[in-house]
C-alpha atoms as a PDB file:
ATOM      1  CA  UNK A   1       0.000   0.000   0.000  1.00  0.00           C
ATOM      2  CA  UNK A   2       1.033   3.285  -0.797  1.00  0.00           C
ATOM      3  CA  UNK A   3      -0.882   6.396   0.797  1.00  0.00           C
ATOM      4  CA  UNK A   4       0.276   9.806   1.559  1.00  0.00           C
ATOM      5  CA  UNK A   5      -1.375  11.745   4.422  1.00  0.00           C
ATOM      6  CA  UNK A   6      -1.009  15.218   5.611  1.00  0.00           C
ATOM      7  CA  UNK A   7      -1.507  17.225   8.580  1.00  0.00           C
ATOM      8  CA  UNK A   8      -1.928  20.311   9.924  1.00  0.00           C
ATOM      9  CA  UNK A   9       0.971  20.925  12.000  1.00  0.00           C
ATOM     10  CA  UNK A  10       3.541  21.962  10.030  1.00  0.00           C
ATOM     11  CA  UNK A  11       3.453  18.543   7.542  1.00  0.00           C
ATOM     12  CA  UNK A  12       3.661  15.316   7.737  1.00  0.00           C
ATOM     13  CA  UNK A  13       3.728  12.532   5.306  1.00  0.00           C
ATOM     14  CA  UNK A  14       2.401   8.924   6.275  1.00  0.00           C
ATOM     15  CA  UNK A  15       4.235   6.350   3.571  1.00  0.00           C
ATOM     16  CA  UNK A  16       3.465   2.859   3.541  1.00  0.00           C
ATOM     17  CA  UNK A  17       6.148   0.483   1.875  1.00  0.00           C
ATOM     18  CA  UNK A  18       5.317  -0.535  -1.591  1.00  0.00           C
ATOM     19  CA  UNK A  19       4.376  -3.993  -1.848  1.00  0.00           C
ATOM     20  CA  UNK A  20       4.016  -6.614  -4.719  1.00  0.00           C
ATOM     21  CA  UNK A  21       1.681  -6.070  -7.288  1.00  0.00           C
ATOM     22  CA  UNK A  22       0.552  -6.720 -10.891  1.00  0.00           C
ATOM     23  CA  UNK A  23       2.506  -4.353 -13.076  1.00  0.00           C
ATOM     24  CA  UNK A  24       5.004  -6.142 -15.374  1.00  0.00           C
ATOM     25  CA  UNK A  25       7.026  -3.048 -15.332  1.00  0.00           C
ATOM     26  CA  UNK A  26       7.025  -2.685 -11.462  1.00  0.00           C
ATOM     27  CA  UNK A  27      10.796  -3.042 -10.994  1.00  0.00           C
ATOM     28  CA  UNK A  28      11.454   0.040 -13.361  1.00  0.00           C
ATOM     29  CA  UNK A  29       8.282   2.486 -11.709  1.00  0.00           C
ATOM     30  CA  UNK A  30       9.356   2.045  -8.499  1.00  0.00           C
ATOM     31  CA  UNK A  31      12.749   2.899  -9.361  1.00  0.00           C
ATOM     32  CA  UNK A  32      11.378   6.183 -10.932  1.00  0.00           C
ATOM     33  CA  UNK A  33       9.392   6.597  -7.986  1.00  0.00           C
ATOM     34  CA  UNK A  34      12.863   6.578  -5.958  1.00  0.00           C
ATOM     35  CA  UNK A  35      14.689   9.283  -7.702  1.00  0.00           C
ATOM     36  CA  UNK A  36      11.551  11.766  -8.463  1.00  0.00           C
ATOM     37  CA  UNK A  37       9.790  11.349  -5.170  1.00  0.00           C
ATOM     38  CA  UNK A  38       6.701  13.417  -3.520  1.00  0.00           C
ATOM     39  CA  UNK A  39       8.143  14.465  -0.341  1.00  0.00           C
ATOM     40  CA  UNK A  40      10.062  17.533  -1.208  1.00  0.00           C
ATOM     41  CA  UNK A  41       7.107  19.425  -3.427  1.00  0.00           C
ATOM     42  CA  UNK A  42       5.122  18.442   0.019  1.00  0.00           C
ATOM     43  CA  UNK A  43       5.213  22.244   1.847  1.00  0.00           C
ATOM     44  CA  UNK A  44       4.685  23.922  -1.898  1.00  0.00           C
ATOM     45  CA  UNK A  45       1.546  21.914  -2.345  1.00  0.00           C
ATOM     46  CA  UNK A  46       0.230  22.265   0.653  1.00  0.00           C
ATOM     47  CA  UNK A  47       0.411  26.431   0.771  1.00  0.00           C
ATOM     48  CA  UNK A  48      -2.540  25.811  -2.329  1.00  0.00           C
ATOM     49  CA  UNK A  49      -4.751  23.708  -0.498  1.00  0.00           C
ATOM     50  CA  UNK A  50      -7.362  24.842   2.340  1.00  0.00           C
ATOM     51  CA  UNK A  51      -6.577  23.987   5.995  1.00  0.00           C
ATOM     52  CA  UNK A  52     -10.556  22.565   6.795  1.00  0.00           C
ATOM     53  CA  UNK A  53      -9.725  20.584   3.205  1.00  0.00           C
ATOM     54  CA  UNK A  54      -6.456  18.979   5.129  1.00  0.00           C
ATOM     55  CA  UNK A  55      -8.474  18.578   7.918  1.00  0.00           C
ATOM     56  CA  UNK A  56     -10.764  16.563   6.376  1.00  0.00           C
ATOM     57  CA  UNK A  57      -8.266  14.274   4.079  1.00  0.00           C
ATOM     58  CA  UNK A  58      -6.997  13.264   7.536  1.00  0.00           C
ATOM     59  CA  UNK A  59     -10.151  11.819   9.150  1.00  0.00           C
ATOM     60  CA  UNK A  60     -10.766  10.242   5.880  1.00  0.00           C
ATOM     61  CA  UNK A  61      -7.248   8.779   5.745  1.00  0.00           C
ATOM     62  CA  UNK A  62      -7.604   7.231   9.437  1.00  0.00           C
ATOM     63  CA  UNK A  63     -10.939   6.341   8.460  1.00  0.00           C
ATOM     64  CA  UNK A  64      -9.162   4.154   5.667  1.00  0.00           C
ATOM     65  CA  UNK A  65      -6.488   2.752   7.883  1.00  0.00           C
ATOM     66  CA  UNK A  66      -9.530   0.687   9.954  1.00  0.00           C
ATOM     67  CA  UNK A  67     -10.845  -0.038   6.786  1.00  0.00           C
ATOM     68  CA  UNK A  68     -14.305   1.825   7.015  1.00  0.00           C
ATOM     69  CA  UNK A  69     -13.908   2.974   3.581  1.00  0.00           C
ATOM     70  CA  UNK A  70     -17.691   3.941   2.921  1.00  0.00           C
ATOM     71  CA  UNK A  71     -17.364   6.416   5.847  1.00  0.00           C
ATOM     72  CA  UNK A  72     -13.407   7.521   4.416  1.00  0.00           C
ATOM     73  CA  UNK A  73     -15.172   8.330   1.102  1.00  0.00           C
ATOM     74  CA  UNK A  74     -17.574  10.608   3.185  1.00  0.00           C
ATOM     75  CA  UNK A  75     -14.933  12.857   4.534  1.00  0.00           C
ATOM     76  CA  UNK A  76     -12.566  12.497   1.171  1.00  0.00           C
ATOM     77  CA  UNK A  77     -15.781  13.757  -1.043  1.00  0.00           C
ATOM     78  CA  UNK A  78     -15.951  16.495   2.013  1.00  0.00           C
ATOM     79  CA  UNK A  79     -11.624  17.571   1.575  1.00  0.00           C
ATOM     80  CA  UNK A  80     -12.707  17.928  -2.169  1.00  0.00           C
ATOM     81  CA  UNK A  81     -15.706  19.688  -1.715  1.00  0.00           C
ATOM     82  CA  UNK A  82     -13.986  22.478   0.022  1.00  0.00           C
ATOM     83  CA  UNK A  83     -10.897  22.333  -2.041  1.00  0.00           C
ATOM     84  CA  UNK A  84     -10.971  20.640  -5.680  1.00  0.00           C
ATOM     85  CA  UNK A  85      -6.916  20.708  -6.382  1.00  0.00           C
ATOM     86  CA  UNK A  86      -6.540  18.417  -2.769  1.00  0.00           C
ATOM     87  CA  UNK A  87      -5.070  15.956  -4.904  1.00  0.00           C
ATOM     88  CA  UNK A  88      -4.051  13.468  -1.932  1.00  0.00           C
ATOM     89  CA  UNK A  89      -8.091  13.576  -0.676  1.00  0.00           C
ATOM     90  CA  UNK A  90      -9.012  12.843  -4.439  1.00  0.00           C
ATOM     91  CA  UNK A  91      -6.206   9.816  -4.905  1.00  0.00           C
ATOM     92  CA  UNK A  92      -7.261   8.372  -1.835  1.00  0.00           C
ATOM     93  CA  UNK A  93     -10.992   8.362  -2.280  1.00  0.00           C
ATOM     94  CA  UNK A  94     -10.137   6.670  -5.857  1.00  0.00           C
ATOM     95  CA  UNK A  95      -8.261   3.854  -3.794  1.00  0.00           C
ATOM     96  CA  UNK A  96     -11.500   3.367  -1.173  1.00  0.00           C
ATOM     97  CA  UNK A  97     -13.633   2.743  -4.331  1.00  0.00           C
ATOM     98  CA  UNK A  98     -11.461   0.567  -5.617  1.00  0.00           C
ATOM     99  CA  UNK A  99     -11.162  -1.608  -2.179  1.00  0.00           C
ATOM    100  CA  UNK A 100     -14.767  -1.497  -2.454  1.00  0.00           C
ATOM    101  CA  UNK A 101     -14.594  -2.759  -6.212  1.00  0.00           C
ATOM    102  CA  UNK A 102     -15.886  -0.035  -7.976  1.00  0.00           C
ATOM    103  CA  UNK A 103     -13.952   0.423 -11.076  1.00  0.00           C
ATOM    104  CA  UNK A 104     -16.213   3.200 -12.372  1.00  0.00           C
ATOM    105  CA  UNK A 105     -15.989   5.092  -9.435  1.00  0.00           C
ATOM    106  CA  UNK A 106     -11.890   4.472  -8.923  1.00  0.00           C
ATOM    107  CA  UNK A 107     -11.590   5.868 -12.283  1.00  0.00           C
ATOM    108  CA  UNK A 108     -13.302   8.841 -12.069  1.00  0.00           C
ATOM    109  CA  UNK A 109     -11.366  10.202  -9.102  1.00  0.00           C
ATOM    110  CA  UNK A 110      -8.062   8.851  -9.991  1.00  0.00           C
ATOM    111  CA  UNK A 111      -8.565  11.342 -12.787  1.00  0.00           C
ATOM    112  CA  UNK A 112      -9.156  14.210 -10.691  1.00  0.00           C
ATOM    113  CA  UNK A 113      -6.124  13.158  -8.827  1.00  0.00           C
ATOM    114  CA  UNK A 114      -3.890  12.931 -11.974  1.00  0.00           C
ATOM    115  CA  UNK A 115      -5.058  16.327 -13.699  1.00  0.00           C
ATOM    116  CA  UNK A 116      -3.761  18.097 -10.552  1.00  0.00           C
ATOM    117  CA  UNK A 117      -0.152  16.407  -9.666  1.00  0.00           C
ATOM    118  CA  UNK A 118       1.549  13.912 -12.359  1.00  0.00           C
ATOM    119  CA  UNK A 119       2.944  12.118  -9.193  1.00  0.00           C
ATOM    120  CA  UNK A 120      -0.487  10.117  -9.106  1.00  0.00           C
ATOM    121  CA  UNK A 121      -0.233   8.831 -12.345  1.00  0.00           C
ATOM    122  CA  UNK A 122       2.981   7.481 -11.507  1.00  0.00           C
ATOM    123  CA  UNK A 123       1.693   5.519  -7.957  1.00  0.00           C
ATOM    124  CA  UNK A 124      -1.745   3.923  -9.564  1.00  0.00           C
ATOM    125  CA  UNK A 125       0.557   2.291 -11.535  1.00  0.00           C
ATOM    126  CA  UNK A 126       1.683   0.357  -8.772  1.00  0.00           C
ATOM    127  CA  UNK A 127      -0.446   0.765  -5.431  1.00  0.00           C
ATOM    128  CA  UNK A 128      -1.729  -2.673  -4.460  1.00  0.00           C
ATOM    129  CA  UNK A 129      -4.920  -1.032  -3.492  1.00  0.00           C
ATOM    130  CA  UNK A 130      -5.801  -1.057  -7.366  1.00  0.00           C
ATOM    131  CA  UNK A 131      -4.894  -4.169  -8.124  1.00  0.00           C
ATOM    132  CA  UNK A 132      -8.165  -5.237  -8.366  1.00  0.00           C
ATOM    133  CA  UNK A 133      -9.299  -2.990 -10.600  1.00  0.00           C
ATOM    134  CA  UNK A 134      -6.260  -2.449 -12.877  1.00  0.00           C
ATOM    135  CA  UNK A 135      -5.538  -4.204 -16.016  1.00  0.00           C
ATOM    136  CA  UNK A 136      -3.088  -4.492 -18.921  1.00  0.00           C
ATOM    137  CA  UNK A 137      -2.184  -6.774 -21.540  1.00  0.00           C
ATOM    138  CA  UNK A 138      -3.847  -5.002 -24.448  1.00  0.00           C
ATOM    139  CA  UNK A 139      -2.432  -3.899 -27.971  1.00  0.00           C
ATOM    140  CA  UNK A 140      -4.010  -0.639 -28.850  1.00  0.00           C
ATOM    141  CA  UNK A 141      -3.231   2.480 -31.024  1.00  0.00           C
ATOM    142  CA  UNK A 142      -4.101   6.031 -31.211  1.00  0.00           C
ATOM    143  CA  UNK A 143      -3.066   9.467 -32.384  1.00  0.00           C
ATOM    144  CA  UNK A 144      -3.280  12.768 -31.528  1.00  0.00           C
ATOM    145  CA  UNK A 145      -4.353  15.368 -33.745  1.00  0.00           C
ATOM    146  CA  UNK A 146      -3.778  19.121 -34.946  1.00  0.00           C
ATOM    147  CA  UNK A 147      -6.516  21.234 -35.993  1.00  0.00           C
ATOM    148  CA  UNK A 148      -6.683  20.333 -39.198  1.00  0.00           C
ATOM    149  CA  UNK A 149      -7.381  16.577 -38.816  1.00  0.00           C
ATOM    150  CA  UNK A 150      -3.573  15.481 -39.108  1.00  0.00           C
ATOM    151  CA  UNK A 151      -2.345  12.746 -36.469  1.00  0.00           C
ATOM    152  CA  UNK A 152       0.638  14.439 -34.957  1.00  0.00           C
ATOM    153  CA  UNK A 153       1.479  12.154 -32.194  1.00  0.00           C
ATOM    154  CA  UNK A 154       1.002   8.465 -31.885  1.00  0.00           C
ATOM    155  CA  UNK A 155       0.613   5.981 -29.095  1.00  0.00           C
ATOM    156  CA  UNK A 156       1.339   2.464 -29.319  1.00  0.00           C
ATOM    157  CA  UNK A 157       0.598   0.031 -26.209  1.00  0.00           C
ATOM    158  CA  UNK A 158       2.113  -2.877 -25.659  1.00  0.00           C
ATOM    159  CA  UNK A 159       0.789  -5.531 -23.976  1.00  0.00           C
ATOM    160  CA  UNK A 160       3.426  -5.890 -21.633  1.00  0.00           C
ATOM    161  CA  UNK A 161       1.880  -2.083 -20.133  1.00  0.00           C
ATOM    162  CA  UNK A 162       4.121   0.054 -22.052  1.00  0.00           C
ATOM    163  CA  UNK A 163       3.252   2.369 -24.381  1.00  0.00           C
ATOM    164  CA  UNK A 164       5.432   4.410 -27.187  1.00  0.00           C
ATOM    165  CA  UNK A 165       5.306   8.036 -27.589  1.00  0.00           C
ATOM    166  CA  UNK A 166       6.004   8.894 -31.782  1.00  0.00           C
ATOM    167  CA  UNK A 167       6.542  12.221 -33.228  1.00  0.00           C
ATOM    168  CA  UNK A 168       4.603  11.743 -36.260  1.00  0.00           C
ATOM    169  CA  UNK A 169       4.578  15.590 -37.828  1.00  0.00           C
ATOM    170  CA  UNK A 170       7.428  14.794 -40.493  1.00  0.00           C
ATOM    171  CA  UNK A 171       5.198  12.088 -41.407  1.00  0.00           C
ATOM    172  CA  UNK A 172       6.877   8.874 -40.569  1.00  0.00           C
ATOM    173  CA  UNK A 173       6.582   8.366 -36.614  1.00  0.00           C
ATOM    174  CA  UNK A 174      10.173   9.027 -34.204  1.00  0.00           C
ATOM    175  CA  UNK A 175       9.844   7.312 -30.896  1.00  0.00           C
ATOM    176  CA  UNK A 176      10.447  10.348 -28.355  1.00  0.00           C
ATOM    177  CA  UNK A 177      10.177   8.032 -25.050  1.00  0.00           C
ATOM    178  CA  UNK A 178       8.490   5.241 -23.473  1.00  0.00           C
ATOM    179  CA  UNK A 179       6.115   4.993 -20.726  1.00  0.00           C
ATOM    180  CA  UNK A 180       3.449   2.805 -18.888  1.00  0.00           C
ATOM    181  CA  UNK A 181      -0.409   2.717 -18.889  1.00  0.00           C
ATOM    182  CA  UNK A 182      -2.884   0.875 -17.321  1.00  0.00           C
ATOM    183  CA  UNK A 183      -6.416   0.445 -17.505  1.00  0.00           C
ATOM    184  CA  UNK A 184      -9.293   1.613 -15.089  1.00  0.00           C
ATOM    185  CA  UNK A 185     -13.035   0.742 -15.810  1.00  0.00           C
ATOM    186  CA  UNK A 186     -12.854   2.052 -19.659  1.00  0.00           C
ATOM    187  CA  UNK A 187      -9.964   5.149 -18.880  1.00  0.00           C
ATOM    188  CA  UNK A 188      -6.796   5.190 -20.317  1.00  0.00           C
ATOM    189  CA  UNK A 189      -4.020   6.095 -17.731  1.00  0.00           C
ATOM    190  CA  UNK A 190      -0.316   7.354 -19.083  1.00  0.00           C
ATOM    191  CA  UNK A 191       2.843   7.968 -17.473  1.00  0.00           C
ATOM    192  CA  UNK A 192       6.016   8.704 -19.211  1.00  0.00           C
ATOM    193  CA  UNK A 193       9.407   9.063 -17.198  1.00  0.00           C
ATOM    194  CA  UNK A 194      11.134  10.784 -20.214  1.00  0.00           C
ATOM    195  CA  UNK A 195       9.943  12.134 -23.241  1.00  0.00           C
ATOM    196  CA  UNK A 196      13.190  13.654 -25.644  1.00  0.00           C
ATOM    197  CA  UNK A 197      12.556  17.266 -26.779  1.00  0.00           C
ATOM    198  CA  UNK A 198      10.230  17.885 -29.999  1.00  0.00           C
ATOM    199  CA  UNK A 199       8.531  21.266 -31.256  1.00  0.00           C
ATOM    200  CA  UNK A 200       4.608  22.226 -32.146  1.00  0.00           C
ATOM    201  CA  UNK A 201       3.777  24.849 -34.195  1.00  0.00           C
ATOM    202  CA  UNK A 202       2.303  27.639 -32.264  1.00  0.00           C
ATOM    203  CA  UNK A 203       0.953  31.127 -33.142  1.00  0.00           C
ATOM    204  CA  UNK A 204       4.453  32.991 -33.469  1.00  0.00           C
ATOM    205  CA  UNK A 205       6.250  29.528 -34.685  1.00  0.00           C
ATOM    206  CA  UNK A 206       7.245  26.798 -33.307  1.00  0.00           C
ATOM    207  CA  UNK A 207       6.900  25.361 -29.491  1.00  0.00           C
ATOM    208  CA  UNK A 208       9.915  23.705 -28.485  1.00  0.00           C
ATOM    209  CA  UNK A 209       9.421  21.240 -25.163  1.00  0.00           C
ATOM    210  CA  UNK A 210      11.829  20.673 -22.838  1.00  0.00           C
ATOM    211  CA  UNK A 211      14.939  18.350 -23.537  1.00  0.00           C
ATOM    212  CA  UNK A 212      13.485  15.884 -21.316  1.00  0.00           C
ATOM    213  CA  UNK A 213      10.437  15.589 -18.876  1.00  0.00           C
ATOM    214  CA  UNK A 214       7.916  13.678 -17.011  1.00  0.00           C
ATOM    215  CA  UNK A 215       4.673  13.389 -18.027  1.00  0.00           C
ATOM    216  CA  UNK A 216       1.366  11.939 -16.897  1.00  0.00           C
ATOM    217  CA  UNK A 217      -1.884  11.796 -19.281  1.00  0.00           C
ATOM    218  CA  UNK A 218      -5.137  10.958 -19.293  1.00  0.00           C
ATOM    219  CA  UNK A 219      -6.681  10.981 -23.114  1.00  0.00           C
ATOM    220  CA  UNK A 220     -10.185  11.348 -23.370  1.00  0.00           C
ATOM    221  CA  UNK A 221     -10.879   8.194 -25.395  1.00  0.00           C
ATOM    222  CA  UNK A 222     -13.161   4.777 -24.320  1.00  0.00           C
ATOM    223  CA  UNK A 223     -11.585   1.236 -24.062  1.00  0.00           C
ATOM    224  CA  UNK A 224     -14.442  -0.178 -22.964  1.00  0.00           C
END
């Protein structure tokens, strides 16, 4: 299990060791997970996030320990209620749902959890908690396109839960990095350690991207 917990006195982070789980890439997350961990972006996230909102993500958290995770979800869906970018309240309600077996419900909040810190998309690769509701093992491709209908980017899963990220705008797709994904009720979860620089066109010319960066993404497409 793997749950992070904050509190109002100054900070503190609760971290359970990572046990086994599912993903075939495991080994190589957790090692990410090593060098680019949470802990230090802790006090800089927590200035943007309402004290009665950490409050709350607390009693939900102990609320989880003694596994009463109908009444966790209660205060979790309270912490987001008073503050929608409490990322920690939304990853951990997404993890009480999916003790509870509801994929549907996992997925919806494990995307409100990812759209706010990329860290998340990293963990529900890996978090035992979701191993019940977390699946791999398909072959699947997709682009991304420009405004004018052309597929600029491509994504290729594997069905060993990687994917590969191509640069497709010169017309024949470069692989800029790969990444993992896994699947949550019909939602398509990315993350990508490293993805090499590449440039968009923007409205005074092109966009260049960093030389290399972490990413986490959610497309908005069905695999259901």
């Amino acid at each position: 299990m793997n749950k992070y917990l904050f509190f109002i006195l100054f900070w503190f982070l609760a971290i359970l060791p990572l046990s086994a789980n599912k993903h075939p890439k495991a080994a190589e997350i957790r090692s990410y997970a090593d060098d680019n961990p949470i802990e230090p972006r802790i006090p800089e996230i927590m200035i943007y996030i309402s004290l009665k909102s950490e409050e709350l993500n607390a009693e939900g958290y102990d609320l989880y320990l003694k596994k009463r995770y109908r009444e966790a979800i209660s205060r979790l869906d309270e912490a987001v209620r008073y503050d929608e970018d409490n990322s920690f309240a939304w990853y951990n309600m997404a993890c009480c749902y999916a003790l509870l077996g509801d994929d549907r419900k996992t997925a919806l909040n494990l995307k409100e959890a990812v759209r706010r810190d990329w860290f998340w998309g990293l963990m529900l690769m890996v978090d035992p908690d979701l191993d019940g509701v977390r699946r791999f093992g398909i072959r699947y491709q997709y682009a991304e396109y420009d405004p004018w209908g052309e597929p600029v980017f491509i994504h290729d899963l594997k069905d060993k839960g990687t994917v590969d990220f191509m640069d497709n705008q010169a017309g024949s797709p470069r692989k800029l990095g790969t990444g993992y994904y896994c699947i949550v009720y019909s939602d398509l979860f990315e993350f990508f350690p490293y993805i090499d620089s590449y440039a968009v066109e923007g409205p005074n010319g092109p966009i260049h991207t960093p030389e290399s960066w972490h990413q986490s993404r959610v497309p908005d497409i069905s695999l259901k």
